[in-house]
C-alpha atoms as a PDB file:
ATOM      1  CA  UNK A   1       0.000   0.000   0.000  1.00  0.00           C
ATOM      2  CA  UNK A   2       1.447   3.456  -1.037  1.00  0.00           C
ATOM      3  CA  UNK A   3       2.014   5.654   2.178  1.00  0.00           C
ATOM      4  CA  UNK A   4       1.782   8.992   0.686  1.00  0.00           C
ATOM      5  CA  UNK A   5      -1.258  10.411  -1.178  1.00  0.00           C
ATOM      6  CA  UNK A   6      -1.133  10.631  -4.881  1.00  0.00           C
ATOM      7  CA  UNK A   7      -1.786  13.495  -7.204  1.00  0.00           C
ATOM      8  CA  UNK A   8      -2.018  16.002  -4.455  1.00  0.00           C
ATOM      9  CA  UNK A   9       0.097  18.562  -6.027  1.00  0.00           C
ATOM     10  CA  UNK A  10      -2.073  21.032  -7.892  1.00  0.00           C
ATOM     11  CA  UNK A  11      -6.594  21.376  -9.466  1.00  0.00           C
ATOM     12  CA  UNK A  12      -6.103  21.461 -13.238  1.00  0.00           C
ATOM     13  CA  UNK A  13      -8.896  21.785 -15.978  1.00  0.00           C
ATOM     14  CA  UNK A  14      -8.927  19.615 -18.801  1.00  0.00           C
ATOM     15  CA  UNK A  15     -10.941  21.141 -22.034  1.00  0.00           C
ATOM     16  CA  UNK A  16     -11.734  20.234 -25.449  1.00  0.00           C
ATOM     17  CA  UNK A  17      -9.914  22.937 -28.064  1.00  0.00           C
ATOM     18  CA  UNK A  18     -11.286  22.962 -31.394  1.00  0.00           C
ATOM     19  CA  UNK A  19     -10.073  25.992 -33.396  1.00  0.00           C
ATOM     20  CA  UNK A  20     -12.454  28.928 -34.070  1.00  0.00           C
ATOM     21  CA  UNK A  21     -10.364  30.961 -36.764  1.00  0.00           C
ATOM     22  CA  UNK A  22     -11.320  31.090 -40.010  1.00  0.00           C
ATOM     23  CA  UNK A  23      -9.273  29.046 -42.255  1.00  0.00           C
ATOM     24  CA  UNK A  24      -5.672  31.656 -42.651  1.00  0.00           C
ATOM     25  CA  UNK A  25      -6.213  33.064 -39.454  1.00  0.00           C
ATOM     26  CA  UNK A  26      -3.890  32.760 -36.294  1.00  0.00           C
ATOM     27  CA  UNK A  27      -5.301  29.752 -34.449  1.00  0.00           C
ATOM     28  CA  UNK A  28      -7.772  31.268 -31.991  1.00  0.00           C
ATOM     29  CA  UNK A  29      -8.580  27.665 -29.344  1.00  0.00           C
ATOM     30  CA  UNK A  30     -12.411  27.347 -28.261  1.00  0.00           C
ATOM     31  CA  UNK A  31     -11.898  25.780 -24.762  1.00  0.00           C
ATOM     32  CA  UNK A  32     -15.217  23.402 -23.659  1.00  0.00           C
ATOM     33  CA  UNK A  33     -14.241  21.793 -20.063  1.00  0.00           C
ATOM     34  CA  UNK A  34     -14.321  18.073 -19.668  1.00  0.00           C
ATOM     35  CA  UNK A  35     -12.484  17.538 -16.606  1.00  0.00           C
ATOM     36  CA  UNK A  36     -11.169  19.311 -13.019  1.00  0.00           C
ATOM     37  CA  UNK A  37      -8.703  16.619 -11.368  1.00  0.00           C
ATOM     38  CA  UNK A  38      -6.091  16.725  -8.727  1.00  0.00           C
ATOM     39  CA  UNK A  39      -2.659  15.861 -10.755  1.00  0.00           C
ATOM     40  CA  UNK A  40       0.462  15.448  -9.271  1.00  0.00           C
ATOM     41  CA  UNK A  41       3.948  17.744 -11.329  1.00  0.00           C
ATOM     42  CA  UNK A  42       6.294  15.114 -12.266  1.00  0.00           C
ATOM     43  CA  UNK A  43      10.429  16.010 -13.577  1.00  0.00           C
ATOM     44  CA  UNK A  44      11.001  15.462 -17.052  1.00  0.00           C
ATOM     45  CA  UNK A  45      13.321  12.994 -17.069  1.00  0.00           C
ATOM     46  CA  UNK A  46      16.384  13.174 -19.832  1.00  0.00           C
ATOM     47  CA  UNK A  47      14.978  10.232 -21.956  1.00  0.00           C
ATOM     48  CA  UNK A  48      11.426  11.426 -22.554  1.00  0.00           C
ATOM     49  CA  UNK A  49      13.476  14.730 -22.643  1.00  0.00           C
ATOM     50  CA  UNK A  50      15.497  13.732 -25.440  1.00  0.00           C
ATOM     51  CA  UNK A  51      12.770  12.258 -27.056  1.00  0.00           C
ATOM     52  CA  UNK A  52      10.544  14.987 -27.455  1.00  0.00           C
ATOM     53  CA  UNK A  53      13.488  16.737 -28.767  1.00  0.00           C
ATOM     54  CA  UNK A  54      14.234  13.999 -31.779  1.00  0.00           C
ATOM     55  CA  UNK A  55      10.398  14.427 -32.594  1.00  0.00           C
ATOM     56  CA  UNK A  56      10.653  18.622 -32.101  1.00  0.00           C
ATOM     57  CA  UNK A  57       8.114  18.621 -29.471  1.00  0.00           C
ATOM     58  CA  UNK A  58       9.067  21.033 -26.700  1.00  0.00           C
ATOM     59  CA  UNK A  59       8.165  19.498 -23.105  1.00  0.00           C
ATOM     60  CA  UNK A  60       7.347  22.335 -20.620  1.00  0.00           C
ATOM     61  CA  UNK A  61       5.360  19.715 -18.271  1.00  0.00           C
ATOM     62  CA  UNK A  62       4.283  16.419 -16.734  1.00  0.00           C
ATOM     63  CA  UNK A  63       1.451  15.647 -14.572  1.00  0.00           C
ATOM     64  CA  UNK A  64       0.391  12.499 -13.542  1.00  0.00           C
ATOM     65  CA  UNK A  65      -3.476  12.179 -13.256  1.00  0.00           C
ATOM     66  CA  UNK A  66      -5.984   9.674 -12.959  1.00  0.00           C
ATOM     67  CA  UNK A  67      -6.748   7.632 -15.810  1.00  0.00           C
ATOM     68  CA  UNK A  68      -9.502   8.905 -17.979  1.00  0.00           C
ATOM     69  CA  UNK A  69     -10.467   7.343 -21.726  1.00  0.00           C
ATOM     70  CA  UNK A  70     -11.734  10.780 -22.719  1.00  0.00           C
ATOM     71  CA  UNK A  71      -8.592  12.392 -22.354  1.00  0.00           C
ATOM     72  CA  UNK A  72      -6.497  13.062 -25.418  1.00  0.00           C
ATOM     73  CA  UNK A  73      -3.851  14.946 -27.035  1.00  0.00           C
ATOM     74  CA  UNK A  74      -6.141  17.082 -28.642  1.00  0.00           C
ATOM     75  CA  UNK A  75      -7.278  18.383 -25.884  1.00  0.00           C
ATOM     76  CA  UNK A  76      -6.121  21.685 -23.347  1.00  0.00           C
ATOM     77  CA  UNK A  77      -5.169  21.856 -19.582  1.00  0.00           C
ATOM     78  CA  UNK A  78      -5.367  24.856 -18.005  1.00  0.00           C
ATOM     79  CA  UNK A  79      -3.777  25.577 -14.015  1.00  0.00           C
ATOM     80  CA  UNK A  80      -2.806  28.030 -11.941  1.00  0.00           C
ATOM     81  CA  UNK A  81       1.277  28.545 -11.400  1.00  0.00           C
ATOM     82  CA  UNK A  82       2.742  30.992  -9.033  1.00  0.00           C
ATOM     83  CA  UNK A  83      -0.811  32.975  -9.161  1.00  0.00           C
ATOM     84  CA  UNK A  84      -0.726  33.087 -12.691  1.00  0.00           C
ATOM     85  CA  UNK A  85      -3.034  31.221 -15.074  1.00  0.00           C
ATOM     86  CA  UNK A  86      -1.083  28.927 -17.959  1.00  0.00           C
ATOM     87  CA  UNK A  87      -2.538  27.197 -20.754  1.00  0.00           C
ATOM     88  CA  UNK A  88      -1.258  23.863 -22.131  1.00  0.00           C
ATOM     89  CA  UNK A  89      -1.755  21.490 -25.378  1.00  0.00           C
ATOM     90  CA  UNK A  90      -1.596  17.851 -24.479  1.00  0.00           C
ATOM     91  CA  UNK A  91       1.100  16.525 -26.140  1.00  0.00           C
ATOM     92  CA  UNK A  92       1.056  13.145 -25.320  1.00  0.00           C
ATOM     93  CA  UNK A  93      -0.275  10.839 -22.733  1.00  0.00           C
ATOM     94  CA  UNK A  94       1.679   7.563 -21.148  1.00  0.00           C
ATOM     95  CA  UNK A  95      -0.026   4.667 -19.140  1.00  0.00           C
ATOM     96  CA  UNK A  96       2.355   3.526 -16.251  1.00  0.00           C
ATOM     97  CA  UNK A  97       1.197  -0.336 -14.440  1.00  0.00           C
ATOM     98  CA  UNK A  98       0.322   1.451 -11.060  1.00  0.00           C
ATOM     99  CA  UNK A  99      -2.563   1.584  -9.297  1.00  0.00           C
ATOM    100  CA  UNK A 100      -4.613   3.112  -8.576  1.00  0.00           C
ATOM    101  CA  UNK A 101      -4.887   3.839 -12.443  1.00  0.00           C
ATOM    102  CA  UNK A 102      -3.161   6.803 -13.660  1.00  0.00           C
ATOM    103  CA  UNK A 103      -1.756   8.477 -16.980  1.00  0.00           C
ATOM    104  CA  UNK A 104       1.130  11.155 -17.227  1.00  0.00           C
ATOM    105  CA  UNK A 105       0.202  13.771 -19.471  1.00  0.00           C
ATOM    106  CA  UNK A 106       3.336  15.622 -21.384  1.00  0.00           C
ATOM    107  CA  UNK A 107       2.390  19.481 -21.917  1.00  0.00           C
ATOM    108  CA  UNK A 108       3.662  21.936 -24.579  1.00  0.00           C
ATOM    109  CA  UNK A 109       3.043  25.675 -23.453  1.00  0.00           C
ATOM    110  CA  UNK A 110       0.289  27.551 -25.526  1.00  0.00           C
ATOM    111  CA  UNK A 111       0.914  30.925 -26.719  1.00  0.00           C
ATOM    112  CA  UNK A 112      -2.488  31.241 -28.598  1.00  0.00           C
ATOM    113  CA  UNK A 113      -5.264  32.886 -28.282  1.00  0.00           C
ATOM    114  CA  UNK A 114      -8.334  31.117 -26.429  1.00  0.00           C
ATOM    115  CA  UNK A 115     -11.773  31.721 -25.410  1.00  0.00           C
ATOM    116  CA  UNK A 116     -13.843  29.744 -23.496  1.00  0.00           C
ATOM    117  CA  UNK A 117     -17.208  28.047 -25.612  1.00  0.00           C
ATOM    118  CA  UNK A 118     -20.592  29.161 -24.362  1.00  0.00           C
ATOM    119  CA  UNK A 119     -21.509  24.944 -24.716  1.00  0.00           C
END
């Protein structure tokens, strides 16, 4: 049995992003929320590191969260770091054998635009 509690860390929102520009435009993301979990921030370790580098993805963070089929790399996840709101695309998502069941979720940092749908 684990002693300490898992994904304690930090309240994250998971959304759906579909993009609302018209074809041409700068990408402007249409955030629907799915989700608001618990996750725990995990260290990028140097070989998923160096492989997000060979397939020129830049890592800027890893949470572990629980395991959720409805969760993909097309969506968004939004939190709060040192009082200030950051918005990140899903980049990819990794199933480790622990229970209880969790994913870790790789993040790329969004510069964008986005709004937040009215549905």
């Amino acid at each position: 049995m684990h002693s300490r509690m898992p994904l304690a860390d930090t309240v994250i929102q998971v959304y759906d992003a579909t993009n609302g520009a018209a074809p041409g435009d700068m990408p402007v993301w249409l955030l629907t929320l799915k989700h608001t979990l618990r996750a725990e921030k995990r260290v990028i370790g140097m070989q998923r590191h160096y492989a997000a580098l060979q397939a020129q993805v830049q890592l800027d963070g890893l949470l572990r969260v629980p395991r959720l089929p409805d969760i993909s790399p097309q969506d968004m996840v939004l939190y709060a770091e040192n009082g200030e709101e950051k918005a990140y695309r899903i980049t990819q998502i990794q199933y480790p054998p622990e229970f209880p069941l969790v994913m870790d979720v790789s993040l790329e940092r969004v510069e964008e635009r986005y709004e937040f749908s009215a549905g």
